[in-house]
PDB file of N, CA and C in Angstrom:
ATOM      1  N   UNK A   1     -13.077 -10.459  30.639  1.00  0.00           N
ATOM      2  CA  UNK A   1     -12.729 -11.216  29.446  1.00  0.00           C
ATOM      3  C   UNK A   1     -11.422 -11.973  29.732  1.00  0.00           C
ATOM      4  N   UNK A   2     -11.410 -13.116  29.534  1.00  0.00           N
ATOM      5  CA  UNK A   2     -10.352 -13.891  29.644  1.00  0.00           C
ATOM      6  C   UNK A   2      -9.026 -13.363  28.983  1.00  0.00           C
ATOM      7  N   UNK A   3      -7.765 -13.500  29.223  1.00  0.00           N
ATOM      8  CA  UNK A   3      -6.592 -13.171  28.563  1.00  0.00           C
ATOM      9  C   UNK A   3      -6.511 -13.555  27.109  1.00  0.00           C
ATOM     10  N   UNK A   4      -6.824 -14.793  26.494  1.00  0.00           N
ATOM     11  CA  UNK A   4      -6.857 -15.636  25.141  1.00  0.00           C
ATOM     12  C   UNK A   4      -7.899 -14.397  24.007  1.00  0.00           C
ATOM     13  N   UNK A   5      -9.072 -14.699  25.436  1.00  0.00           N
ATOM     14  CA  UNK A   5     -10.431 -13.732  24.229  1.00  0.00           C
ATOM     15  C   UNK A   5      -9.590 -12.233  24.153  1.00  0.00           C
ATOM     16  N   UNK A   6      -8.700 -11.514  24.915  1.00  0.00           N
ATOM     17  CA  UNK A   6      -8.214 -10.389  24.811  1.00  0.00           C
ATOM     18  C   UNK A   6      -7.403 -10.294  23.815  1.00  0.00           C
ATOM     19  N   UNK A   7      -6.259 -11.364  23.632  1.00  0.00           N
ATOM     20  CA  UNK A   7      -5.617 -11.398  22.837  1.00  0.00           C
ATOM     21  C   UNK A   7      -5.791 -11.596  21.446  1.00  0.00           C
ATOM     22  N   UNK A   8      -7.115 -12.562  21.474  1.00  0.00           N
ATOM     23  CA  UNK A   8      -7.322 -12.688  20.519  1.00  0.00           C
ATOM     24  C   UNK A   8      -8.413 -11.014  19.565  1.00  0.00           C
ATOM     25  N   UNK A   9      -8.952 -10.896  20.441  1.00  0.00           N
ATOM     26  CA  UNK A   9      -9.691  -9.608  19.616  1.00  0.00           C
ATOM     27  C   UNK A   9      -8.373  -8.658  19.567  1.00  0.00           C
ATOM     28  N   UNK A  10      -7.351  -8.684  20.200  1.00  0.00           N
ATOM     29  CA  UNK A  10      -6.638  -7.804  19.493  1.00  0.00           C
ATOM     30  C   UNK A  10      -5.673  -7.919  18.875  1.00  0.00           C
ATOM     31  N   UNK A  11      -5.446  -9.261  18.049  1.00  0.00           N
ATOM     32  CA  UNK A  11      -5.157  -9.572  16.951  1.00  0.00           C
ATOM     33  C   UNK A  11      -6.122  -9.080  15.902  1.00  0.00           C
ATOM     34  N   UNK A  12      -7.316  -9.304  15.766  1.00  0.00           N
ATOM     35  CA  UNK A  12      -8.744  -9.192  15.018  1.00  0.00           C
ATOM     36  C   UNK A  12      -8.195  -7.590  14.573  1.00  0.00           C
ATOM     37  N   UNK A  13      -8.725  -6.715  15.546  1.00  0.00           N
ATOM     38  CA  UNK A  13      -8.429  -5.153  15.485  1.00  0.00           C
ATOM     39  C   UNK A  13      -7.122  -4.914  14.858  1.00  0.00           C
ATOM     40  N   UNK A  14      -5.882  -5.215  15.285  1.00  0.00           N
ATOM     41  CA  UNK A  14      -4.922  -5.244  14.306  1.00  0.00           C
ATOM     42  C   UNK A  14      -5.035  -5.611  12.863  1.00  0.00           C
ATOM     43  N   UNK A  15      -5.692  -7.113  12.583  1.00  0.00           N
ATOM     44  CA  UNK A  15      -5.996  -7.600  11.253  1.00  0.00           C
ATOM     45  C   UNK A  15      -6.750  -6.366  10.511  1.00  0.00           C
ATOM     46  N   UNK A  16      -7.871  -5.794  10.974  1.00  0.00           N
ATOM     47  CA  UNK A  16      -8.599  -4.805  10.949  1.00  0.00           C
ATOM     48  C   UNK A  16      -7.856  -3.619  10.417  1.00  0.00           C
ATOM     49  N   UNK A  17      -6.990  -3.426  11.001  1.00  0.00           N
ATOM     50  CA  UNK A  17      -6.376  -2.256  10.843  1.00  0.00           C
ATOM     51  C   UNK A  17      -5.439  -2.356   9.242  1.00  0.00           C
ATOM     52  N   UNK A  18      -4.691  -3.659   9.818  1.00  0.00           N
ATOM     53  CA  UNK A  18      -3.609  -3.984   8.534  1.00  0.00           C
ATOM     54  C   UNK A  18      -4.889  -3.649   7.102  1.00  0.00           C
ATOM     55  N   UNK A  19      -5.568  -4.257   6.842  1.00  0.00           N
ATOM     56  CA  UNK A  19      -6.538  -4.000   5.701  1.00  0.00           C
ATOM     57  C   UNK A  19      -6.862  -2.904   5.298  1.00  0.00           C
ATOM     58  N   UNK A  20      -7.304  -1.892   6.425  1.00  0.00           N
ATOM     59  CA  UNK A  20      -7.510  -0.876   6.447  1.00  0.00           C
ATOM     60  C   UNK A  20      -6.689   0.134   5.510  1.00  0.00           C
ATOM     61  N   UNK A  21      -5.088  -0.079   6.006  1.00  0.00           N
ATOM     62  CA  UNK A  21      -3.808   0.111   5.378  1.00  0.00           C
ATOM     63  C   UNK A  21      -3.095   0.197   4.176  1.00  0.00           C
ATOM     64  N   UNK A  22      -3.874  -1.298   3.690  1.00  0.00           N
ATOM     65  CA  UNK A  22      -3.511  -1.917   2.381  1.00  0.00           C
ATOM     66  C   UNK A  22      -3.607  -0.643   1.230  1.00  0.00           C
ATOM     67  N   UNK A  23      -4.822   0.725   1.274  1.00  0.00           N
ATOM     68  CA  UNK A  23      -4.591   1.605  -0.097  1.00  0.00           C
ATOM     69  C   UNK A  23      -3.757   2.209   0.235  1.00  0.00           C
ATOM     70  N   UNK A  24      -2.877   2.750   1.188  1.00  0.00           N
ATOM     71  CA  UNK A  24      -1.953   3.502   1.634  1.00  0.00           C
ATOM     72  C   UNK A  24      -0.597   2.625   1.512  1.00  0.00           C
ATOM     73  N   UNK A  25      -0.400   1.319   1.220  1.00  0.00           N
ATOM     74  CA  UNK A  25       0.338   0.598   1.141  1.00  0.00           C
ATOM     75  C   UNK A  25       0.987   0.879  -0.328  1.00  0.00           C
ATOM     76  N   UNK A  26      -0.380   0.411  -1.151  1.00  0.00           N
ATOM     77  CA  UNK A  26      -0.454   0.432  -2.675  1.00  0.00           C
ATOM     78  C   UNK A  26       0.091   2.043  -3.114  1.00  0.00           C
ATOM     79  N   UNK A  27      -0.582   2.704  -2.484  1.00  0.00           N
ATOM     80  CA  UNK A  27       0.046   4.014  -3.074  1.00  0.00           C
ATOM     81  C   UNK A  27       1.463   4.301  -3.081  1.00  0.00           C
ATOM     82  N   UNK A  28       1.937   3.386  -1.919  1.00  0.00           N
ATOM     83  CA  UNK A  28       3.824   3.866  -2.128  1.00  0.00           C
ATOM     84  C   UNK A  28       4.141   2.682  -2.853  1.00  0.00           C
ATOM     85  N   UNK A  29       3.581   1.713  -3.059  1.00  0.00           N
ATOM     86  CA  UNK A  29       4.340   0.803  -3.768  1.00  0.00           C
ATOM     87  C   UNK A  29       3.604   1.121  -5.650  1.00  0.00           C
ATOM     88  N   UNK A  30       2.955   1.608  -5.823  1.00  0.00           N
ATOM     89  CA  UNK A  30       2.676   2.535  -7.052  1.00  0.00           C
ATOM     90  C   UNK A  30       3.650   3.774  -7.251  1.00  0.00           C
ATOM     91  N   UNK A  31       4.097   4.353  -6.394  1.00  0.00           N
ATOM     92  CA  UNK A  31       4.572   5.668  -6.254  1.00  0.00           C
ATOM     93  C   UNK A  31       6.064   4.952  -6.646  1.00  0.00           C
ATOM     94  N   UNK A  32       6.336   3.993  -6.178  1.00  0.00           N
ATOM     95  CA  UNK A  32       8.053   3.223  -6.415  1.00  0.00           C
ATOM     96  C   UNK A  32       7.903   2.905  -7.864  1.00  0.00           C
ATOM     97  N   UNK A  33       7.272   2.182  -8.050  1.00  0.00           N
ATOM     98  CA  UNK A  33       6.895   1.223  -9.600  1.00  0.00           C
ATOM     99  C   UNK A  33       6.822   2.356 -10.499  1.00  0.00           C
ATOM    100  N   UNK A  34       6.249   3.601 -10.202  1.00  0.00           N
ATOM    101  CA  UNK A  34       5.906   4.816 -11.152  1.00  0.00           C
ATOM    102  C   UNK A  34       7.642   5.379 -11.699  1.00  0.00           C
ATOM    103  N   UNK A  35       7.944   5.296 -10.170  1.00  0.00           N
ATOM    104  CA  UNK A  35       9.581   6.204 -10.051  1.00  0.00           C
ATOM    105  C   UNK A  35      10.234   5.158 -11.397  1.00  0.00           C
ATOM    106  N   UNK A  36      10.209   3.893 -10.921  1.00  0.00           N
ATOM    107  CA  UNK A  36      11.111   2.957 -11.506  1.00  0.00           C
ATOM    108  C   UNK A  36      10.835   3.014 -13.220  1.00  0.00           C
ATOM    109  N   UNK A  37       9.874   3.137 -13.251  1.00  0.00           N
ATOM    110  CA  UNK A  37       9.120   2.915 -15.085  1.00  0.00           C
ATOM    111  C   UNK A  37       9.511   4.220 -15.561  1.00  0.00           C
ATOM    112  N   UNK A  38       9.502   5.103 -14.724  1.00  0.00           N
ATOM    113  CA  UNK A  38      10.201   6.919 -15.170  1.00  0.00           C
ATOM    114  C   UNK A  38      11.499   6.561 -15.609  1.00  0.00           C
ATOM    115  N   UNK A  39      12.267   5.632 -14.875  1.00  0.00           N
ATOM    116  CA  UNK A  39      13.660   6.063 -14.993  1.00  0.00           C
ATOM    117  C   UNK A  39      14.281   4.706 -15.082  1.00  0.00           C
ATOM    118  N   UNK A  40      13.412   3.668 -16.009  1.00  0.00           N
ATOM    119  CA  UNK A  40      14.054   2.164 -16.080  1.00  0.00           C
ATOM    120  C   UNK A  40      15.654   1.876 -16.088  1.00  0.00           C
ATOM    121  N   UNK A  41      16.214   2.749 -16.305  1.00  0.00           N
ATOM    122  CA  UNK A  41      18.026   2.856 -16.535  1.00  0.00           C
ATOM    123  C   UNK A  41      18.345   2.729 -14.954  1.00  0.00           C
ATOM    124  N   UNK A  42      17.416   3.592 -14.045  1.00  0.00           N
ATOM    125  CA  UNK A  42      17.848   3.561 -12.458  1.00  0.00           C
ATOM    126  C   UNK A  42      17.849   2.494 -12.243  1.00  0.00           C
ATOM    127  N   UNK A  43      18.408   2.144 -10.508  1.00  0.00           N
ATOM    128  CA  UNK A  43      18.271   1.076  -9.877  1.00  0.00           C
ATOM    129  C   UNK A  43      16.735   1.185  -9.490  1.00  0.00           C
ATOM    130  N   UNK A  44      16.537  -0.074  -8.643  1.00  0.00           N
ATOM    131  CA  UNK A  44      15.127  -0.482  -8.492  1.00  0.00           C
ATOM    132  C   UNK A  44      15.151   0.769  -7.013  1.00  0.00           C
ATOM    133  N   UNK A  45      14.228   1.826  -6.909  1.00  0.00           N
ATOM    134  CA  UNK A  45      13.873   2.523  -5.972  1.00  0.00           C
ATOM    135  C   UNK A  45      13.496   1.500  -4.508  1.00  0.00           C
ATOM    136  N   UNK A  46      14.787   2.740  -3.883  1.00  0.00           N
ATOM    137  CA  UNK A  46      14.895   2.056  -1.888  1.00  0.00           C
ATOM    138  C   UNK A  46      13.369   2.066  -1.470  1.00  0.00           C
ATOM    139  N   UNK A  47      12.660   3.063  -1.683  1.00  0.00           N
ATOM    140  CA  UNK A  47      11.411   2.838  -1.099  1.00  0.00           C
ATOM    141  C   UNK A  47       9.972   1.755  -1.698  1.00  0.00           C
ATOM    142  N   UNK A  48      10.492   1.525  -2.792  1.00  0.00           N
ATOM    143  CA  UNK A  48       9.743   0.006  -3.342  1.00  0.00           C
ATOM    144  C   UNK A  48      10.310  -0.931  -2.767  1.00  0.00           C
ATOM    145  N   UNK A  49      11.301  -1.117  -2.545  1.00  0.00           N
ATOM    146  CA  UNK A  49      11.609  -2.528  -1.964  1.00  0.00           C
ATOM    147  C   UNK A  49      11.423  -2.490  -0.247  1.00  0.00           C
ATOM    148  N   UNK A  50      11.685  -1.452   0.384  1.00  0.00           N
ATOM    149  CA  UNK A  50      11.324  -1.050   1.470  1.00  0.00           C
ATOM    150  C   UNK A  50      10.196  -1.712   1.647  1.00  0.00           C
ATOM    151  N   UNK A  51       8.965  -0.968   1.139  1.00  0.00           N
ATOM    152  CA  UNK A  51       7.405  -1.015   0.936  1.00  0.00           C
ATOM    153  C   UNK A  51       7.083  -2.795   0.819  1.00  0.00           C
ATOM    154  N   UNK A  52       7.719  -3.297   0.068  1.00  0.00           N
ATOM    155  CA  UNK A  52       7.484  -5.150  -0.311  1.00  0.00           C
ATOM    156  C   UNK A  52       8.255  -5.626   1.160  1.00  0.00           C
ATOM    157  N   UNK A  53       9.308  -5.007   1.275  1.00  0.00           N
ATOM    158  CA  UNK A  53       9.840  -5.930   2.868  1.00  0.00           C
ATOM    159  C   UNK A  53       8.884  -6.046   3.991  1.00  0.00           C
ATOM    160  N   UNK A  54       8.687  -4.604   4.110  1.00  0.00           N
ATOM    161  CA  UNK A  54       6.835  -4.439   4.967  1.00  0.00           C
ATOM    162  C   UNK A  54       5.875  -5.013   4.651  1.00  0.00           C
ATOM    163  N   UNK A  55       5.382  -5.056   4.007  1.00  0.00           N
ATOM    164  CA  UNK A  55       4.518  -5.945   3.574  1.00  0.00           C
ATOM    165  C   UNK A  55       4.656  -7.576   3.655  1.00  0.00           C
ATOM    166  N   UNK A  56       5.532  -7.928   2.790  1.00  0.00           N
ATOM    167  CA  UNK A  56       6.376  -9.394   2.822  1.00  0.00           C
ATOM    168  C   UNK A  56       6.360  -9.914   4.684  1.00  0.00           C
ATOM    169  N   UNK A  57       6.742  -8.852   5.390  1.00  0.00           N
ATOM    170  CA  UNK A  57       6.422  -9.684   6.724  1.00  0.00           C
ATOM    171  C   UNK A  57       5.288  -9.211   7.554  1.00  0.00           C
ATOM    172  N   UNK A  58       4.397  -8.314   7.676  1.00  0.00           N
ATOM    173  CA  UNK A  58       2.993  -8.108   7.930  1.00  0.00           C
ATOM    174  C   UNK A  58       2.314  -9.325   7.508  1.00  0.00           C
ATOM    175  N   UNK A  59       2.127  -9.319   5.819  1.00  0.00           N
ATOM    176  CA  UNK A  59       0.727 -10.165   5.733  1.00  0.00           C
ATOM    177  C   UNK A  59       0.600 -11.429   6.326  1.00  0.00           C
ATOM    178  N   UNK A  60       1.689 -11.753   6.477  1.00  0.00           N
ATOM    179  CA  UNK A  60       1.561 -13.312   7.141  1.00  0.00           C
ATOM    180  C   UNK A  60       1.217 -13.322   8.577  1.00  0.00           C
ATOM    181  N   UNK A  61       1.737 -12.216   9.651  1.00  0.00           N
ATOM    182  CA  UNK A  61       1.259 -11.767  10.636  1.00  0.00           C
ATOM    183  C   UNK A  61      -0.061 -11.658  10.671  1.00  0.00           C
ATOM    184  N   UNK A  62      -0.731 -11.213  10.044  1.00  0.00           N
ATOM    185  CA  UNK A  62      -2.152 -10.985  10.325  1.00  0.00           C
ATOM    186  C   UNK A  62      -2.897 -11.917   9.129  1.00  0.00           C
ATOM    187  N   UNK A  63      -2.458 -12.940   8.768  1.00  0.00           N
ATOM    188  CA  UNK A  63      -3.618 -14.106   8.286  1.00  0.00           C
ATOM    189  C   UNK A  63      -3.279 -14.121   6.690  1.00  0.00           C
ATOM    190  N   UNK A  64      -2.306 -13.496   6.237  1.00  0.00           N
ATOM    191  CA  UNK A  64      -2.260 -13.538   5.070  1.00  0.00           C
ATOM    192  C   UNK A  64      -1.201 -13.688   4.226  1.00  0.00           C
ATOM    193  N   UNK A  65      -0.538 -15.238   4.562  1.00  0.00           N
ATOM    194  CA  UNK A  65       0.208 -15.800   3.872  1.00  0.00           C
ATOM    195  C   UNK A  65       0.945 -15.763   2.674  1.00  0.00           C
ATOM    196  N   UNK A  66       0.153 -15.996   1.544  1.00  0.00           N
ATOM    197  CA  UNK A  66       0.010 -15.826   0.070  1.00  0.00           C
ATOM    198  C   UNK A  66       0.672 -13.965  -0.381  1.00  0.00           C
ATOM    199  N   UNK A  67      -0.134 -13.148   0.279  1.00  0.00           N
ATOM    200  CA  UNK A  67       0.534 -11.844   0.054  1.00  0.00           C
ATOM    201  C   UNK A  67       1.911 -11.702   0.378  1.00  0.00           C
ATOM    202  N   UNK A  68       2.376 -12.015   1.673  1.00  0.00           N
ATOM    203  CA  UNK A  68       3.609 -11.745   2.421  1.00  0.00           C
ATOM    204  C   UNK A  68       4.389 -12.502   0.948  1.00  0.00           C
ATOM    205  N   UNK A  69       3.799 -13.717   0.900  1.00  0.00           N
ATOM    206  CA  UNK A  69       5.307 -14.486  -0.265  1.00  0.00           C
ATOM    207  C   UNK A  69       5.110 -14.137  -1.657  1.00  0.00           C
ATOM    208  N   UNK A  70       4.190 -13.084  -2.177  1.00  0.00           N
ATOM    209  CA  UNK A  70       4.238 -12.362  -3.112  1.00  0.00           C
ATOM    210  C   UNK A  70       5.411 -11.728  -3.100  1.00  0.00           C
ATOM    211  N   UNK A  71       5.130 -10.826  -1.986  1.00  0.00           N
ATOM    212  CA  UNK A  71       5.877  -9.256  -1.239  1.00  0.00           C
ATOM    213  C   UNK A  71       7.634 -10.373  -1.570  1.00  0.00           C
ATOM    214  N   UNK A  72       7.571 -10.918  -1.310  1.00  0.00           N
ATOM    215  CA  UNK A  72       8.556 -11.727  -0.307  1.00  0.00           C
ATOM    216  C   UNK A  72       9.726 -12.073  -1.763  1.00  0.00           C
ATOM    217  N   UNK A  73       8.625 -12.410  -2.370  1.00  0.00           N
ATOM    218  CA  UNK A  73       9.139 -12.975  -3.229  1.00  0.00           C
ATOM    219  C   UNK A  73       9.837 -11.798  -4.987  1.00  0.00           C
ATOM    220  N   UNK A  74       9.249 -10.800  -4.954  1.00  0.00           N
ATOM    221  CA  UNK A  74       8.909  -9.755  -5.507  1.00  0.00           C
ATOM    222  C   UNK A  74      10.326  -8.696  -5.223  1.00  0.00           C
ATOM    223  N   UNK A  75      10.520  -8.818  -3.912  1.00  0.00           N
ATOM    224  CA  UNK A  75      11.262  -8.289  -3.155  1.00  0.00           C
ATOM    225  C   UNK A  75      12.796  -8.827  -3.181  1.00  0.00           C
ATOM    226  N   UNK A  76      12.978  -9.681  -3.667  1.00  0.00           N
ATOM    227  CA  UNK A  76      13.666 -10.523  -3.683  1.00  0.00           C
ATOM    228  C   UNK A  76      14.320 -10.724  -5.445  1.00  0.00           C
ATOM    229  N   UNK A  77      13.575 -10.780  -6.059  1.00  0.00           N
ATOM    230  CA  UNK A  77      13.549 -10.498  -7.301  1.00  0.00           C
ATOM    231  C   UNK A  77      14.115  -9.223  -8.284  1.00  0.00           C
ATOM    232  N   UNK A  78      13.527  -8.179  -7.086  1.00  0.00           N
ATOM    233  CA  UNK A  78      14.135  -6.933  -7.628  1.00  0.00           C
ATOM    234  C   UNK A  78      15.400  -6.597  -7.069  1.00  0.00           C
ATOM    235  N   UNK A  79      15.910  -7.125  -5.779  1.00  0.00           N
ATOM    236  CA  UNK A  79      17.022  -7.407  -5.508  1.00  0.00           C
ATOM    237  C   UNK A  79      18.437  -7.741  -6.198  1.00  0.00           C
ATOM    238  N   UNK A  80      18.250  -8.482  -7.752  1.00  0.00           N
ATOM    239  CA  UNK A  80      19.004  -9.120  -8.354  1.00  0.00           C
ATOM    240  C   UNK A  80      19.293  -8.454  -9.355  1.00  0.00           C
ATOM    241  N   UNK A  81      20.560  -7.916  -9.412  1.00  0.00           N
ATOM    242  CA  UNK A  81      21.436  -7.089  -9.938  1.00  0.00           C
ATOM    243  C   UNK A  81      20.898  -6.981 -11.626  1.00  0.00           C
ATOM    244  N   UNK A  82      20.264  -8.232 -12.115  1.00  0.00           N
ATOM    245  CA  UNK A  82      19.924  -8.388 -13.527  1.00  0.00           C
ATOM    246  C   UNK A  82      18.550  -7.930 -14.083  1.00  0.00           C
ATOM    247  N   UNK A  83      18.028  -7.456 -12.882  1.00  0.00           N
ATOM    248  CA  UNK A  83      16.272  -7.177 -12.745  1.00  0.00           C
ATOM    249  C   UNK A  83      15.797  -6.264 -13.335  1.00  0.00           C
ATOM    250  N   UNK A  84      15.523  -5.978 -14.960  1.00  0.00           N
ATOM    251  CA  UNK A  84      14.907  -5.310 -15.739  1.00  0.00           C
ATOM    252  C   UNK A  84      13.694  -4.917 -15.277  1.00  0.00           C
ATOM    253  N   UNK A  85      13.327  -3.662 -16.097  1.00  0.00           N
ATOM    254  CA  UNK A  85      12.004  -3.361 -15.571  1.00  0.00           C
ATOM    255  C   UNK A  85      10.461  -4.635 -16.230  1.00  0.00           C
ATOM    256  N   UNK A  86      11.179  -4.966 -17.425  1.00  0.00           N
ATOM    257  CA  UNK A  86      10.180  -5.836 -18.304  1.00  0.00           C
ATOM    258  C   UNK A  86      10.001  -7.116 -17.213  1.00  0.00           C
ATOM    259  N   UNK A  87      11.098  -7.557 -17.186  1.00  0.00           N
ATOM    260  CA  UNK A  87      10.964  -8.912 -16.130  1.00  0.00           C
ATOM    261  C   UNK A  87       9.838  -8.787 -14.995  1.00  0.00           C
ATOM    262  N   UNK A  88       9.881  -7.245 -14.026  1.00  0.00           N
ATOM    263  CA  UNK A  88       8.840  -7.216 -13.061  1.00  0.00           C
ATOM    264  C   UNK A  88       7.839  -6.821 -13.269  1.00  0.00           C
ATOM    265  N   UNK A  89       7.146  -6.473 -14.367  1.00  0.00           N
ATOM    266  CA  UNK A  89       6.154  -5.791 -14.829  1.00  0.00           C
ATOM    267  C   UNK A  89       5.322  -6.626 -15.048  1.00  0.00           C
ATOM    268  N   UNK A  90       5.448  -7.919 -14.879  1.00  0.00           N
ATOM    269  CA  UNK A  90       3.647  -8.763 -14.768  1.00  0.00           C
ATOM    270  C   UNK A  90       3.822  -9.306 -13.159  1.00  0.00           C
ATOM    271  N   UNK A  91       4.751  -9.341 -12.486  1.00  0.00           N
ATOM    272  CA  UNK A  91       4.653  -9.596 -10.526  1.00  0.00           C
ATOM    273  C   UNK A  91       4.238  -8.533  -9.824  1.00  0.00           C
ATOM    274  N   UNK A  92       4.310  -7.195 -10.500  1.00  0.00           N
ATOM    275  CA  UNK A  92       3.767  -5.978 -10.012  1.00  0.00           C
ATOM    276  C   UNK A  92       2.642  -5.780  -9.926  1.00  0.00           C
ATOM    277  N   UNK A  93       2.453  -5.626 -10.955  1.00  0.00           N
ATOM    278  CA  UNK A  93       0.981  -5.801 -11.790  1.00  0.00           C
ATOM    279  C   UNK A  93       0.025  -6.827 -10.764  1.00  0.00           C
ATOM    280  N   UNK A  94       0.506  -7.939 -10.976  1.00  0.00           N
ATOM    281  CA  UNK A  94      -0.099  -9.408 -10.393  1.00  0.00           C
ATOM    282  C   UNK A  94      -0.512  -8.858  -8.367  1.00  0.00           C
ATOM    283  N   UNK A  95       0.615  -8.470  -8.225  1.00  0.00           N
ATOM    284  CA  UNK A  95       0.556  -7.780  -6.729  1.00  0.00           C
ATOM    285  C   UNK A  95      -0.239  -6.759  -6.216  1.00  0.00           C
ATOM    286  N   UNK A  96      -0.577  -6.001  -7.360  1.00  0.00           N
ATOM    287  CA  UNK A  96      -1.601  -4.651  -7.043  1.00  0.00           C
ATOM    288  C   UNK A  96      -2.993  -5.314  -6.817  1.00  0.00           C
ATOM    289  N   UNK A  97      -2.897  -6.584  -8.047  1.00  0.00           N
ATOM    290  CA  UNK A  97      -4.605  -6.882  -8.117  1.00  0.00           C
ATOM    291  C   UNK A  97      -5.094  -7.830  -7.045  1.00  0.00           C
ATOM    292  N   UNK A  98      -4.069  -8.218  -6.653  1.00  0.00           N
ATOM    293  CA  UNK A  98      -4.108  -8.931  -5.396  1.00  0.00           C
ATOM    294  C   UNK A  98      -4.219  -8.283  -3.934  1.00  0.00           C
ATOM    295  N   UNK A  99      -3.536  -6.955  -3.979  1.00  0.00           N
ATOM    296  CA  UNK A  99      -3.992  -6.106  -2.765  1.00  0.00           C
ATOM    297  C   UNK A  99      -5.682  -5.057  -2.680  1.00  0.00           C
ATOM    298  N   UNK A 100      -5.981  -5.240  -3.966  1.00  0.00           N
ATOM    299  CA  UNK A 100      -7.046  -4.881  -4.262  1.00  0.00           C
ATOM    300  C   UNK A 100      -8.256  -5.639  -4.348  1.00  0.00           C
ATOM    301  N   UNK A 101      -7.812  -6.984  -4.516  1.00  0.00           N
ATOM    302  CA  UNK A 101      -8.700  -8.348  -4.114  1.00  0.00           C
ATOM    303  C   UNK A 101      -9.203  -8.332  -2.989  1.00  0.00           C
ATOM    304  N   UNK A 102      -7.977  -8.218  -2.439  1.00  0.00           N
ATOM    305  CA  UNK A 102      -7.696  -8.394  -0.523  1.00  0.00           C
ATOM    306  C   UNK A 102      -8.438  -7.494   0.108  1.00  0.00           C
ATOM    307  N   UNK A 103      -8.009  -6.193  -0.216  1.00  0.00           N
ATOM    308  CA  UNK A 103      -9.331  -5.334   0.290  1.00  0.00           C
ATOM    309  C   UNK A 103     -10.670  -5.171   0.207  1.00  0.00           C
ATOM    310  N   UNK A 104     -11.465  -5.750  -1.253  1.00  0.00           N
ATOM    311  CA  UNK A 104     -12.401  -6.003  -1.486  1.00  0.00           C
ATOM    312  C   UNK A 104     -13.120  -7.068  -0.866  1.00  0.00           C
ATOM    313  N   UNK A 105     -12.479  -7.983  -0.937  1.00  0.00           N
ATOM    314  CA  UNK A 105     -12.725  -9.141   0.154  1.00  0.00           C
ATOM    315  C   UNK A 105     -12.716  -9.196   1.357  1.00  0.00           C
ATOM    316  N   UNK A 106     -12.053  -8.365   2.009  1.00  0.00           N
ATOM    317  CA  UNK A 106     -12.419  -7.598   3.625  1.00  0.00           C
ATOM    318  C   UNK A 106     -13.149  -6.764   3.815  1.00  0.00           C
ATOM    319  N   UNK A 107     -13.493  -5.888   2.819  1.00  0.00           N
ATOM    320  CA  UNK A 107     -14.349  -5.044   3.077  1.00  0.00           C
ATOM    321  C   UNK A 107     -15.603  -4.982   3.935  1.00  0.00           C
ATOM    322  N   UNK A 108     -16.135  -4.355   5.088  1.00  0.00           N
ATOM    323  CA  UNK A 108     -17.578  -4.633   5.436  1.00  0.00           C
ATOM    324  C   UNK A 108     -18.509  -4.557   4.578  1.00  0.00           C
ATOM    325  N   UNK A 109     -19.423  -5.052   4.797  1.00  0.00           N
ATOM    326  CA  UNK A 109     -21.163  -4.787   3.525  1.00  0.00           C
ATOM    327  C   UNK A 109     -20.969  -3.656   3.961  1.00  0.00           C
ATOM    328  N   UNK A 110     -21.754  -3.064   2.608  1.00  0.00           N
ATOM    329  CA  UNK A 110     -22.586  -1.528   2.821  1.00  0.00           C
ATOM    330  C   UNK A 110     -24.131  -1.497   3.193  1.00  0.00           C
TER     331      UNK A 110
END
């Protein structure tokens, strides 16, 4: 197999994998959003924004643009010292159904 076709299927398998990922993704970035809505007075939880930084630069790595500048953008947002929980509560929201899109839409047939 040529070097290009190598590289390229193992980009594919990676892409593969990243998807694969995506409910294990959602679960810590649910698990942050949960923490945060428990305790709206806290700061925005290290491991939610963690979770969006990862993400924010993965999806674009493996073909998926639009997610990363969700992440990206989301991430960025909660960053800002003024960032109520009400304010992020429809980009969150908006972000789950979109990683759940994403997976559905990759999914193999059954």
């Amino acid at each position: 197999m040529p070097e290009r076709q190598q590289i390229d299927a193992g980009m594919a398998l990676l892409a593969a994998r990243f998807i694969q990922r995506l409910p294990e993704r959602q679960v810590r970035l649910q698990a942050g959003w949960a923490e945060w809505q428990a305790n709206s007075k806290a700061t925005v939880p290290a491991a939610l924004i963690r979770e969006l930084h990862a993400l924010a630069g993965a999806a674009p790595l493996f073909g998926h643009p639009a997610l990363g500048d969700q992440c990206r953008a989301l991430e960025q947002a909660l960053q800002q010292a003024d960032t109520v929980i009400e304010k992020a509560a429809p980009a969150i929201t908006a972000l789950f159904a979109g990683i759940t899109a994403l997976q559905t839409e990759q999914s193999p047939p059954v």
